[in-house]
C-alpha atoms as a PDB file:
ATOM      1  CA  UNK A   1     -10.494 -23.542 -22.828  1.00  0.00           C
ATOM      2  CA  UNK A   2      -8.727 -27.111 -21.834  1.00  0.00           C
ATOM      3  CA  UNK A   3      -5.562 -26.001 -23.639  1.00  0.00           C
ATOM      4  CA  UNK A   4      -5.432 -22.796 -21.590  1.00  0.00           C
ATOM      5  CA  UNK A   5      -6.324 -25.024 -18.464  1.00  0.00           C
ATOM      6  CA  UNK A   6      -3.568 -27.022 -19.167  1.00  0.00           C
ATOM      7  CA  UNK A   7      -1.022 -24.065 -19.893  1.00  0.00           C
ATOM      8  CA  UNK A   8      -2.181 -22.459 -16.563  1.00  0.00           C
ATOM      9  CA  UNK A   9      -1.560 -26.209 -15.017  1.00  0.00           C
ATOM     10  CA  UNK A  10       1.794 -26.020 -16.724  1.00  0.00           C
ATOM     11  CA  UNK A  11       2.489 -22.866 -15.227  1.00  0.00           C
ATOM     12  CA  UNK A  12       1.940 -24.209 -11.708  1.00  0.00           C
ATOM     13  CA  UNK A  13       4.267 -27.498 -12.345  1.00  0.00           C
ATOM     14  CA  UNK A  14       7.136 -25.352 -13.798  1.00  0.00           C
ATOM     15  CA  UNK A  15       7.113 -22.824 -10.698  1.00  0.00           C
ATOM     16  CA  UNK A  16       6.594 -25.596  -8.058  1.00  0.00           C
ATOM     17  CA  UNK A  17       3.322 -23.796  -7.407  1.00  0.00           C
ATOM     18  CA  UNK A  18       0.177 -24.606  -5.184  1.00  0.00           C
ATOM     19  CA  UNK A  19      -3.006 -25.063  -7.288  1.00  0.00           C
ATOM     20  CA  UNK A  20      -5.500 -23.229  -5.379  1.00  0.00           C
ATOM     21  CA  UNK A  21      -7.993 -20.769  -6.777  1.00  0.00           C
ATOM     22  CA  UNK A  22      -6.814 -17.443  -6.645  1.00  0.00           C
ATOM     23  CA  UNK A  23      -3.314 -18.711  -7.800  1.00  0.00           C
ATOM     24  CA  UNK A  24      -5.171 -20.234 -11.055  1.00  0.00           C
ATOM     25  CA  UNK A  25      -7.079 -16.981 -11.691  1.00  0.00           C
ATOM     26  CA  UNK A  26      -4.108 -14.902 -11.459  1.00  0.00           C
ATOM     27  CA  UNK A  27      -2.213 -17.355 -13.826  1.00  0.00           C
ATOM     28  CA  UNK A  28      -5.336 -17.783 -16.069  1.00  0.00           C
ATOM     29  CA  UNK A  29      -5.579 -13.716 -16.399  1.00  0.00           C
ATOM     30  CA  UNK A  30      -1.849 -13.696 -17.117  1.00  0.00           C
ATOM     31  CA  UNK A  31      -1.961 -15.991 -20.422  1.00  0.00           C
ATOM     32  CA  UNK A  32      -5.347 -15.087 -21.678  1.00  0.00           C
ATOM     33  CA  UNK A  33      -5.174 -11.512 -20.862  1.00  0.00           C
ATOM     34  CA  UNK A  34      -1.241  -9.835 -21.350  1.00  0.00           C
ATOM     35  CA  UNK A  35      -1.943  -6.546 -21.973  1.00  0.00           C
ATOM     36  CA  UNK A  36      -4.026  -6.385 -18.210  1.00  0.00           C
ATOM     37  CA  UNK A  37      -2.328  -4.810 -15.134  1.00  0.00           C
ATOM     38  CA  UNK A  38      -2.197  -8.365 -13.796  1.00  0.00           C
ATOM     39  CA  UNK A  39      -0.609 -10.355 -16.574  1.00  0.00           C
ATOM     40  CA  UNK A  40       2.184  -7.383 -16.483  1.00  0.00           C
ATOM     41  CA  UNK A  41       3.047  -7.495 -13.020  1.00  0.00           C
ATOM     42  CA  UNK A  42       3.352 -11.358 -13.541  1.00  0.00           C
ATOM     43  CA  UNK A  43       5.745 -10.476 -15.707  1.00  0.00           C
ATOM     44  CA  UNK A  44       7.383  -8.428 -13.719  1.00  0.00           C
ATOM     45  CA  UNK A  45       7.407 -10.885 -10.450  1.00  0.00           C
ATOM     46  CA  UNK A  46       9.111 -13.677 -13.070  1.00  0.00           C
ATOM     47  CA  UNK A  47      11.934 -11.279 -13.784  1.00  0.00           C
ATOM     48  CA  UNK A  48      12.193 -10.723 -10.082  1.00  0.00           C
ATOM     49  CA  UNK A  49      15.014 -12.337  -7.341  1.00  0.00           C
ATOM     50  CA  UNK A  50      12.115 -14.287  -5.586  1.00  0.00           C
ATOM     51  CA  UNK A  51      10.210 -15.099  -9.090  1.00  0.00           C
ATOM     52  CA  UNK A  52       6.845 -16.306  -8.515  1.00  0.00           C
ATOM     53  CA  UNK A  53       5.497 -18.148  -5.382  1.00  0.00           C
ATOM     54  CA  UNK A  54       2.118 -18.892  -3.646  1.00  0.00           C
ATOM     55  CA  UNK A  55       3.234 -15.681  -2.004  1.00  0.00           C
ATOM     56  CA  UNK A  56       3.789 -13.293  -4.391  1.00  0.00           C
ATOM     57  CA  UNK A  57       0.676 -14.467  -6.296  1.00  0.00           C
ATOM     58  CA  UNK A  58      -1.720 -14.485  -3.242  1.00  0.00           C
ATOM     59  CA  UNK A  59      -0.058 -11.007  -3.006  1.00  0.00           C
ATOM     60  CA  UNK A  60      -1.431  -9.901  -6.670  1.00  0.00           C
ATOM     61  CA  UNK A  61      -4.448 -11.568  -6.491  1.00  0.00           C
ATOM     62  CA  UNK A  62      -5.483  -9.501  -3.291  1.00  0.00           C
ATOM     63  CA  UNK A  63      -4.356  -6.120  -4.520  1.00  0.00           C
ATOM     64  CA  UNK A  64      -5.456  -6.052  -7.830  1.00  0.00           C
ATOM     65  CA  UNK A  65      -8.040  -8.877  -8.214  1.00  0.00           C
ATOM     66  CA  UNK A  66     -10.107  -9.287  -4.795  1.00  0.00           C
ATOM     67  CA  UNK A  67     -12.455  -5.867  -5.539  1.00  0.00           C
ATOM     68  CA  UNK A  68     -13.227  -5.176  -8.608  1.00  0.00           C
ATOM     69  CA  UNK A  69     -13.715  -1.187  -7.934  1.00  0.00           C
ATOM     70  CA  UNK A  70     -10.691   0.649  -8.790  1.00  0.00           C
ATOM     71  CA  UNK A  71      -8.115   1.992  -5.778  1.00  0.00           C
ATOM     72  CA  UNK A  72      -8.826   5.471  -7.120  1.00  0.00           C
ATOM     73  CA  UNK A  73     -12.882   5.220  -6.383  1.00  0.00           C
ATOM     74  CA  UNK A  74     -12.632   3.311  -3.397  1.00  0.00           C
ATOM     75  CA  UNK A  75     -10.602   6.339  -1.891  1.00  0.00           C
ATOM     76  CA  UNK A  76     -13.053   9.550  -3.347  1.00  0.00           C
ATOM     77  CA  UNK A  77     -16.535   7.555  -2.616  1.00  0.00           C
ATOM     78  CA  UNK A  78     -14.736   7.498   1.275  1.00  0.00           C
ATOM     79  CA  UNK A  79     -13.780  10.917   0.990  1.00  0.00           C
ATOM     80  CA  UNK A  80     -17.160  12.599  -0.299  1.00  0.00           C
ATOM     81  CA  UNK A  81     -18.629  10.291   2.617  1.00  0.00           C
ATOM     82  CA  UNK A  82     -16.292  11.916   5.030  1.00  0.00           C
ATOM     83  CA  UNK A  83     -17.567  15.023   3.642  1.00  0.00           C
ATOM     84  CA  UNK A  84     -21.242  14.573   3.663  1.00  0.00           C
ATOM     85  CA  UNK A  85     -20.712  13.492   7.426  1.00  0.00           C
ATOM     86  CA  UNK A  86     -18.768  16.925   8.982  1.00  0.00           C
ATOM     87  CA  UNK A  87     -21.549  18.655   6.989  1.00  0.00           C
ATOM     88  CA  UNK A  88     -24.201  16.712   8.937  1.00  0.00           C
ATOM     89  CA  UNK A  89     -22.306  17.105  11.864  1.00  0.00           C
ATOM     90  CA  UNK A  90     -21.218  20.639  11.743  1.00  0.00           C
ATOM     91  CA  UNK A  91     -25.343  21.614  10.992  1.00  0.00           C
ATOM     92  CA  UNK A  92     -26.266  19.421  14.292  1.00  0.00           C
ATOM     93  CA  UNK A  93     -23.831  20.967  16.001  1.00  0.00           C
ATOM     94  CA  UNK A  94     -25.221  24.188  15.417  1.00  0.00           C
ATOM     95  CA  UNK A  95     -29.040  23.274  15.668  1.00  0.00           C
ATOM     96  CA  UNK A  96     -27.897  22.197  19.283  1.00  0.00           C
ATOM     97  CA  UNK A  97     -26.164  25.251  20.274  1.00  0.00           C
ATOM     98  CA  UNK A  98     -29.305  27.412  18.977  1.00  0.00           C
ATOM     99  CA  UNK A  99     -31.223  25.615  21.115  1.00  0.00           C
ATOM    100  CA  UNK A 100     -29.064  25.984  24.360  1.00  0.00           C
ATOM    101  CA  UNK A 101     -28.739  29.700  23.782  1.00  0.00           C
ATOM    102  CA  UNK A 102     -32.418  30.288  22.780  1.00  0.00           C
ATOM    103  CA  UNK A 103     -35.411  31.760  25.326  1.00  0.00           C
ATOM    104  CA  UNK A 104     -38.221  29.708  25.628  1.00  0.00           C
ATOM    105  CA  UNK A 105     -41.356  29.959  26.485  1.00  0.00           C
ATOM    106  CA  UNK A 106     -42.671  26.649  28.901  1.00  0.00           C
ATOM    107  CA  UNK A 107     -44.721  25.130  25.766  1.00  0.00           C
ATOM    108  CA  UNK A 108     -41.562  25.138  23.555  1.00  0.00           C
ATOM    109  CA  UNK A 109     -39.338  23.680  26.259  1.00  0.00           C
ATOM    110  CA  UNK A 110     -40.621  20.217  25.809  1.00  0.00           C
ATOM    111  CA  UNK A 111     -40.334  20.721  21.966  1.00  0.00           C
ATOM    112  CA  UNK A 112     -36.862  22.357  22.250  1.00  0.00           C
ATOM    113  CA  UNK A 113     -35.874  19.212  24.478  1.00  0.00           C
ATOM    114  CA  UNK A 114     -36.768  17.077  22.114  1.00  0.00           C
ATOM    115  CA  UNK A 115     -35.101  18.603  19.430  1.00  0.00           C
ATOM    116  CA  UNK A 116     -32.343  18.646  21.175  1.00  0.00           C
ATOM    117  CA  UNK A 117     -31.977  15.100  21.938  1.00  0.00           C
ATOM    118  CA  UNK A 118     -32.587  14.264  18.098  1.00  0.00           C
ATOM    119  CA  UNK A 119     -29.780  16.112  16.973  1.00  0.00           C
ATOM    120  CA  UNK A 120     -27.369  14.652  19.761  1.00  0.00           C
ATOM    121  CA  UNK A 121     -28.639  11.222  18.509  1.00  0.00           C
ATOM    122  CA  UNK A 122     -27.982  12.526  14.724  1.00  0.00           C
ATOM    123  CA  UNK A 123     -24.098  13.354  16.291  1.00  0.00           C
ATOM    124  CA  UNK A 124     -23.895  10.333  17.859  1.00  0.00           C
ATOM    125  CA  UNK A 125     -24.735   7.971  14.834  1.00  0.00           C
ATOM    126  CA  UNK A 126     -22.476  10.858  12.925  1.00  0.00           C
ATOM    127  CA  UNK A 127     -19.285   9.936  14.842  1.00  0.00           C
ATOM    128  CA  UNK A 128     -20.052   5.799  14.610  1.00  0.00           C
ATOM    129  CA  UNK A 129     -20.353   5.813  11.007  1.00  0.00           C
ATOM    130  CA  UNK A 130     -17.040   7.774  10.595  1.00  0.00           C
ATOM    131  CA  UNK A 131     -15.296   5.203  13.006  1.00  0.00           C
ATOM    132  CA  UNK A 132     -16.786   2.744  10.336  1.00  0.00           C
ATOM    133  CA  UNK A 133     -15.656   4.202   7.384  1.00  0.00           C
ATOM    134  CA  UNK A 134     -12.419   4.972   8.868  1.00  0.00           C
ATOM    135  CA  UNK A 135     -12.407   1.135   9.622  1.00  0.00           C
ATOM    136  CA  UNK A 136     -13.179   0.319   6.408  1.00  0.00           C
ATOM    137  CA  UNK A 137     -10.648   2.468   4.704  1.00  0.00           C
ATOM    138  CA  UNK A 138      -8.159   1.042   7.171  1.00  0.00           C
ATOM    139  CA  UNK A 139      -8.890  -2.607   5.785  1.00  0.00           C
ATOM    140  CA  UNK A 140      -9.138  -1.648   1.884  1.00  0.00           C
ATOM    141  CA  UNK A 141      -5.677   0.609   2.281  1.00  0.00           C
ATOM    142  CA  UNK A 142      -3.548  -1.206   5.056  1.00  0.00           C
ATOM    143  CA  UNK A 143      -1.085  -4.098   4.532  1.00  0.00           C
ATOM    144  CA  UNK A 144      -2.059  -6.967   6.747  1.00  0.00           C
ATOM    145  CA  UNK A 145       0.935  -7.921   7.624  1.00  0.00           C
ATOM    146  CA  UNK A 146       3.249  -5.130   8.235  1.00  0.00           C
ATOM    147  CA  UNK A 147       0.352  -2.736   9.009  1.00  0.00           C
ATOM    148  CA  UNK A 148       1.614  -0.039   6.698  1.00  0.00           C
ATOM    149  CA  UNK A 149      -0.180   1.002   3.585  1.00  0.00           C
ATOM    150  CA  UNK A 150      -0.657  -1.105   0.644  1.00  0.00           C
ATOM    151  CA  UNK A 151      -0.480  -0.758  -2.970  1.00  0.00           C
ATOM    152  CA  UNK A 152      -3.878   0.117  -3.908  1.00  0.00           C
ATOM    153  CA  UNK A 153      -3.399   2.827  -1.530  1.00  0.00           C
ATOM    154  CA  UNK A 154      -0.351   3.767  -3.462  1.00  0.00           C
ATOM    155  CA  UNK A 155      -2.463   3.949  -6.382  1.00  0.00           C
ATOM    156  CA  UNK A 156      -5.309   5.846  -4.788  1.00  0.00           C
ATOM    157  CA  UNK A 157      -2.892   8.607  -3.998  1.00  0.00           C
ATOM    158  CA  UNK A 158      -1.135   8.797  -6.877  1.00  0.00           C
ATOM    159  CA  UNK A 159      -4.420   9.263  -8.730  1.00  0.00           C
ATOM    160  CA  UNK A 160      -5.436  11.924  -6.431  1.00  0.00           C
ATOM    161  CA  UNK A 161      -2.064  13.600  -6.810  1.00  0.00           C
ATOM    162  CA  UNK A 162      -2.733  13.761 -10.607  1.00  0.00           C
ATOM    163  CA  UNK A 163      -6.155  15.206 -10.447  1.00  0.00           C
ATOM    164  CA  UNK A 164      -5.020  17.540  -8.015  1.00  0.00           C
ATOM    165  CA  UNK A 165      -2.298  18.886 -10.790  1.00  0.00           C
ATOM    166  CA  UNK A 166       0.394  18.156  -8.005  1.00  0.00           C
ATOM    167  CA  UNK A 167       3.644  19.315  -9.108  1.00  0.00           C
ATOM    168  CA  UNK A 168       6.768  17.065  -9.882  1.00  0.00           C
ATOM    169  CA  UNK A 169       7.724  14.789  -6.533  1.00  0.00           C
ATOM    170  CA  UNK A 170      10.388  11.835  -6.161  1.00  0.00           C
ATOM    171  CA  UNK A 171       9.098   8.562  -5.652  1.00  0.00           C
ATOM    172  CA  UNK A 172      11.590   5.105  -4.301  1.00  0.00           C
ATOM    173  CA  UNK A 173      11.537   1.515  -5.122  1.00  0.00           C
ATOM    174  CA  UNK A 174      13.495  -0.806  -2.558  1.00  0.00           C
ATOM    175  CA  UNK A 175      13.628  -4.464  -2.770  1.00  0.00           C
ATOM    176  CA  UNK A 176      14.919  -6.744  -0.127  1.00  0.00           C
ATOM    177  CA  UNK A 177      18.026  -8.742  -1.631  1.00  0.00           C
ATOM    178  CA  UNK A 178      18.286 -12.045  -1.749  1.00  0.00           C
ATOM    179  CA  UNK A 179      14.486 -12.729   0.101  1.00  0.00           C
ATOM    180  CA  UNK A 180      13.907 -15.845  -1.724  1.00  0.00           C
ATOM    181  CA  UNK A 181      16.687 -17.293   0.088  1.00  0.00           C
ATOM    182  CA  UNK A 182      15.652 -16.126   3.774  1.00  0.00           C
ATOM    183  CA  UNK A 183      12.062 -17.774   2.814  1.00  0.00           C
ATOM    184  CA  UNK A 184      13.657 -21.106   1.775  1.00  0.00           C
ATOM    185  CA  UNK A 185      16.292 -21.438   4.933  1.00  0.00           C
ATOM    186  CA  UNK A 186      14.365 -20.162   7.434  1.00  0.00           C
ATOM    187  CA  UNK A 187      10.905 -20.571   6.601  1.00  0.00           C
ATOM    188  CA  UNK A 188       7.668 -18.252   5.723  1.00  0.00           C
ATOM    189  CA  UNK A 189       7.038 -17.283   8.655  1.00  0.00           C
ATOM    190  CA  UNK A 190      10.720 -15.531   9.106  1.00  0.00           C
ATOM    191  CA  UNK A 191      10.348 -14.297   5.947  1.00  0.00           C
ATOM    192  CA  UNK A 192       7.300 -12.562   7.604  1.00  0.00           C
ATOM    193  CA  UNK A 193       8.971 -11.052  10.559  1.00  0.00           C
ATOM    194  CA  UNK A 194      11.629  -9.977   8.622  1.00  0.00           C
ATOM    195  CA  UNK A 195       8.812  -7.849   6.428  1.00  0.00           C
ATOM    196  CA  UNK A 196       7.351  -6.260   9.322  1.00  0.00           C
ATOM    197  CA  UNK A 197      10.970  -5.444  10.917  1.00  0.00           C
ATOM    198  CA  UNK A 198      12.072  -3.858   7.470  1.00  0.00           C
ATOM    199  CA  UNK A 199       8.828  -2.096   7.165  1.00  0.00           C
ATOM    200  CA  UNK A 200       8.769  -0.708  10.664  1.00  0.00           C
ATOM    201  CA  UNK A 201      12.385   0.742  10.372  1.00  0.00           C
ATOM    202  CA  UNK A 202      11.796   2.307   6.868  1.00  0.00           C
ATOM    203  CA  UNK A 203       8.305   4.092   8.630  1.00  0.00           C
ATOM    204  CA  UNK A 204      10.961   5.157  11.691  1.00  0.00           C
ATOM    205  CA  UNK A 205      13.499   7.081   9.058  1.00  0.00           C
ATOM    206  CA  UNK A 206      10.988   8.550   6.707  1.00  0.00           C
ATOM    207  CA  UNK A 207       9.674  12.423   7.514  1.00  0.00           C
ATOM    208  CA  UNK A 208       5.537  11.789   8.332  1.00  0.00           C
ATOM    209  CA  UNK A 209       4.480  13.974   4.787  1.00  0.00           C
ATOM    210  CA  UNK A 210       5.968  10.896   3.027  1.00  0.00           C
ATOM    211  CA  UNK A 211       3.941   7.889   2.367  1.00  0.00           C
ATOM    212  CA  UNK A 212       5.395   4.031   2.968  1.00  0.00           C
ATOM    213  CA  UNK A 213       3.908   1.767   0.992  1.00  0.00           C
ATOM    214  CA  UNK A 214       4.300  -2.343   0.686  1.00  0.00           C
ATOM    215  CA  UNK A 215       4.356  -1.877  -3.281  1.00  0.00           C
ATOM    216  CA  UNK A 216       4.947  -6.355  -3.558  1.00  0.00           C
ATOM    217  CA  UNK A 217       5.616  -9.314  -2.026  1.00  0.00           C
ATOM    218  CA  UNK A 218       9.585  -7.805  -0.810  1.00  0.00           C
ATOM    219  CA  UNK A 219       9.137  -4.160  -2.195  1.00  0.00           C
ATOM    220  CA  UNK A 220       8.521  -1.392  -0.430  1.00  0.00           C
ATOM    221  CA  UNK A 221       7.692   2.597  -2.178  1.00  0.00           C
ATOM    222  CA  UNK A 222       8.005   5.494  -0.767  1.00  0.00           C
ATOM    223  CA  UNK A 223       5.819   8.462  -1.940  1.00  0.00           C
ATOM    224  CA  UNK A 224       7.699  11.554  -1.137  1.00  0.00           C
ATOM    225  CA  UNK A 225       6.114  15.094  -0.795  1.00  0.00           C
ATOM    226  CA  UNK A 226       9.330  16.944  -1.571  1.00  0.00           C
ATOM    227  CA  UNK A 227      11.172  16.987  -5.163  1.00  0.00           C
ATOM    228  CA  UNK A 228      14.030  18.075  -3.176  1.00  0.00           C
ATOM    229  CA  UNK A 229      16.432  15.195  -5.087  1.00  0.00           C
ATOM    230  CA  UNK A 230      19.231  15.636  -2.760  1.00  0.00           C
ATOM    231  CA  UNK A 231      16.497  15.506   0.431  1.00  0.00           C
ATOM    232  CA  UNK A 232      15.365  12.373  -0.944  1.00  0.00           C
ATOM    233  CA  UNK A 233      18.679  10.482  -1.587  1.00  0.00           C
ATOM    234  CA  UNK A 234      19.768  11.445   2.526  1.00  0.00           C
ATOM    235  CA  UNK A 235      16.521   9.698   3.242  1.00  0.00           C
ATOM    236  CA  UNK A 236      16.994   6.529   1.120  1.00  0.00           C
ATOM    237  CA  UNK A 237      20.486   6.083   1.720  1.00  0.00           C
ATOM    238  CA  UNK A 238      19.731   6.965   5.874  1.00  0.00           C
ATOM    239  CA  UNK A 239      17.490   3.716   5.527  1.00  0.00           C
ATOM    240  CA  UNK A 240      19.629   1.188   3.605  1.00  0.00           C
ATOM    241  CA  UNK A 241      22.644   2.113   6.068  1.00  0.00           C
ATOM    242  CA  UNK A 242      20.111   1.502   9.078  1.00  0.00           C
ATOM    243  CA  UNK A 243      18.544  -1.477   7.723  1.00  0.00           C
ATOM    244  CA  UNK A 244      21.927  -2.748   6.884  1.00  0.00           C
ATOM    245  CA  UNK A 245      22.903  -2.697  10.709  1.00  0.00           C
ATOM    246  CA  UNK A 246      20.451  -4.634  11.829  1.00  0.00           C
ATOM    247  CA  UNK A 247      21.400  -8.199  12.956  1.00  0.00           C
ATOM    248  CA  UNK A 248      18.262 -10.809  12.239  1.00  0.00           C
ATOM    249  CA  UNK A 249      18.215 -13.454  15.157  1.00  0.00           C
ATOM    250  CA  UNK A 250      15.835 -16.585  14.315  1.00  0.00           C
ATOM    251  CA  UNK A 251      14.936 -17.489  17.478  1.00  0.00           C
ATOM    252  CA  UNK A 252      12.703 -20.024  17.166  1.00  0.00           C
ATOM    253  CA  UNK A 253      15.286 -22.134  15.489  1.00  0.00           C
ATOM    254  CA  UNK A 254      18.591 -20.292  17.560  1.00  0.00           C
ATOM    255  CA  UNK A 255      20.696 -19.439  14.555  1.00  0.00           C
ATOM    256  CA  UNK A 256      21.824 -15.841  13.391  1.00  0.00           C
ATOM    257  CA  UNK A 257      20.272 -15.050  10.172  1.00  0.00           C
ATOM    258  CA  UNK A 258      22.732 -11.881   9.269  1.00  0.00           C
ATOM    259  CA  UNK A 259      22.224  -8.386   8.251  1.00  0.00           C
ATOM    260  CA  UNK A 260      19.462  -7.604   5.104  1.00  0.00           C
ATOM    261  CA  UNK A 261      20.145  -5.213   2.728  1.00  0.00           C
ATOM    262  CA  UNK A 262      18.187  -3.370   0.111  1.00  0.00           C
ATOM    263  CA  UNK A 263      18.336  -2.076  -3.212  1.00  0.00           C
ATOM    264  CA  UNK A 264      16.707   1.000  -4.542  1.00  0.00           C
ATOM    265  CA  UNK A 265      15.903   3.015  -7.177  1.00  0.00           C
ATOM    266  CA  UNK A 266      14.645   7.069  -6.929  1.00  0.00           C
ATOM    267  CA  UNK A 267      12.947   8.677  -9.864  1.00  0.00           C
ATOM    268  CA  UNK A 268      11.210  11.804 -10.356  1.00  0.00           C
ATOM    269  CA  UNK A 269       7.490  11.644 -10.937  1.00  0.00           C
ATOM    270  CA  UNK A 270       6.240  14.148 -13.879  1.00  0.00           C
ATOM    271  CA  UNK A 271       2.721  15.610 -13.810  1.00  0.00           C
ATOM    272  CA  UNK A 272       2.034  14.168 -16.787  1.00  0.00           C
ATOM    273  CA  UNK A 273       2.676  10.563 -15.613  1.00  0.00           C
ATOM    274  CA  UNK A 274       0.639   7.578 -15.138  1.00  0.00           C
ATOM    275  CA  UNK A 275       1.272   5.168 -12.393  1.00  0.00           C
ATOM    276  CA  UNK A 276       2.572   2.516 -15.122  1.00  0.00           C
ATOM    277  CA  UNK A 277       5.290   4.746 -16.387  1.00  0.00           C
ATOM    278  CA  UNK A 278       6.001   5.937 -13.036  1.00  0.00           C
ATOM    279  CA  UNK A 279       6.770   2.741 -11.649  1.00  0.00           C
ATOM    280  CA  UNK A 280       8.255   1.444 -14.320  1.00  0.00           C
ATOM    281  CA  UNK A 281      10.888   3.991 -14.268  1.00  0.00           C
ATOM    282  CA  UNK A 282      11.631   3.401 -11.079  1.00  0.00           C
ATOM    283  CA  UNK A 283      11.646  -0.165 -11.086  1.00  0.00           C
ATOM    284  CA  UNK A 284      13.907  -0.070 -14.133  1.00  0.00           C
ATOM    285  CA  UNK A 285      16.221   1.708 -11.646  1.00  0.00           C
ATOM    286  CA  UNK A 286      15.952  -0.513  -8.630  1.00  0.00           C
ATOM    287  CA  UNK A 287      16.564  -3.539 -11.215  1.00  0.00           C
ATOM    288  CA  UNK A 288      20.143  -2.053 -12.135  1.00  0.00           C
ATOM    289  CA  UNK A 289      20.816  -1.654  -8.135  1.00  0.00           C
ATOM    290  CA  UNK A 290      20.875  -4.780  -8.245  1.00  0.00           C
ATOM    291  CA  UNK A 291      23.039  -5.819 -11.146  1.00  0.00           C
ATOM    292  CA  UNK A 292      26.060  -3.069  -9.873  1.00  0.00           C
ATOM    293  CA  UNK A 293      26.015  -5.427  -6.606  1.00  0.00           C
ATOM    294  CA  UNK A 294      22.676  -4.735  -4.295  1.00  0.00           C
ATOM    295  CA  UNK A 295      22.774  -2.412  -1.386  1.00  0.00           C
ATOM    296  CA  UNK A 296      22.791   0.602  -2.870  1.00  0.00           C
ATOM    297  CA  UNK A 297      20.626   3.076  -4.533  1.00  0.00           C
ATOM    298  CA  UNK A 298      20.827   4.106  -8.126  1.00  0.00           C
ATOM    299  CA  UNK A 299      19.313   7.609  -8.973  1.00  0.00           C
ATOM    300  CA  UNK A 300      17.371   8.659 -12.275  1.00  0.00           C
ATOM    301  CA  UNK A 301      19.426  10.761 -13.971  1.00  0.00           C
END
């Protein structure tokens, strides 16, 4: 155990890391455990433009390390819940409108009244408990920072898309270029706004069957409906060329930033995929985006 400590501690000193909990978990997982989802997308972040920081960690250790119930279960224990609730609901609704429409005789109008205001009590406590669950959804599913959704909720759906035998469907990778560099020259917290400004433009362009998702730290997915290849190209190229335009002002500091730019990949998402395989095809794709310049989108062939 000290000699993984010290690898771990190793690990921290080599990527100029802070040593803080959840960073040493993630890092501890990654060299005792390589074959886990975590120690892979380690991997993946080291091979990465922005390699890792606190950031990108923090990032991994809250998607696929702060609940230990899988994306996937999370999502159908909150729909059978949604479920069981319009099926109280719907059943209370009806006891109610019995009642109204009913004769009575003047013995069974106390009764009936009383009934009555049960079941609206039943509704009542119906409706607050969906606003909760729909609350809670919204916390498990939602990006905190750019308010779109995150990646266990890009998990949860494809899961549900592969138990509902949903047919083939194109599915984007896009990576902000050169975000390392933004972070160090203008600070975290423009690296932030520039998140939520890419984030919000991408959810502007894309048609509302098609899911945005912040997939890491810089990368954004989109889960399209359609595998309509040449419908999904307009719609990736549409947002690089409008993200592109955009002119990034740090204000707090008075200085022009400059235009960001993206690089994609688009691959076609089999049936018979997992979510691994998926993404790794795609990310292969985005990768090589990047090596024929950035800014562009390369397409599975």
């Amino acid at each position: 155990m000290p000699f993984v400590c010290n690898q771990v501690v190793a690990e921290i000193n080599r990527h100029a890391l802070s040593c803080d909990p959840k960073i040493f978990h993630v890092l501890h997982l990654y060299l005792t455990a390589p074959t886990t989802q975590v120690a892979k997308e380690v991997e993946r972040l080291k091979a990465s433009e922005e390699g890792l920081t606190d950031k990108t960690l923090h990032f991994v250790y809250e998607n696929l390390l702060q609940t230990q119930v899988s994306p996937e279960k999370q999502f159908e224990s909150m729909q059978r819940s949604r479920g069981h609730l319009d099926a109280i609901r719907s059943s209370a609704e009806s006891s109610v409108e019995i009642c109204a429409k009913s004769e009575h005789t003047k013995k069974q109008e106390k009764l009936v009244r009383t009934l009555t205001e049960n079941l609206t009590e039943i509704l009542n406590r119906t409706n607050a408990l969906e606003q909760e669950i729909a609350a809670s959804q919204n916390e498990v599913f939602t990006d905190s920072l750019t308010g779109i959704s995150n990646r266990r909720y890009l998990e949860a759906e494809f899961s549900a898309r592969s138990a509902r035998h949903h047919g083939p469907y194109y599915l984007a990778l896009l990576d902000i270029d050169h975000f390392k560099r933004i972070n160090d020259s203008q600070g975290h917290i423009v690296g932030d706004q520039v998140l939520k400004l890419v984030a919000a433009a991408i959810q502007h362009l894309i048609k509302g069957d098609d899911i945005l998702c912040r997939y890491g730290g810089e990368e954004f997915a989109i889960l399209f409906r359609s595998a309509d290849k040449n419908a999904c190209i307009s719609v990736v190229d549409t947002v690089l060329v409008s993200v592109g335009k955009q002119k990034l002002i740090n204000r707090r500091q008075g200085n022009t930033i400059g235009s960001v730019t993206l690089s994609a990949g688009l691959a076609l998402v089999d049936p018979e995929d997992d979510f691994e395989t998926a993404l790794d095809r795609v990310d292969r794709l985005m990768y090589k985006a990047k090596q024929k310049g950035r800014n562009q989108l390369v397409v599975q062939s």
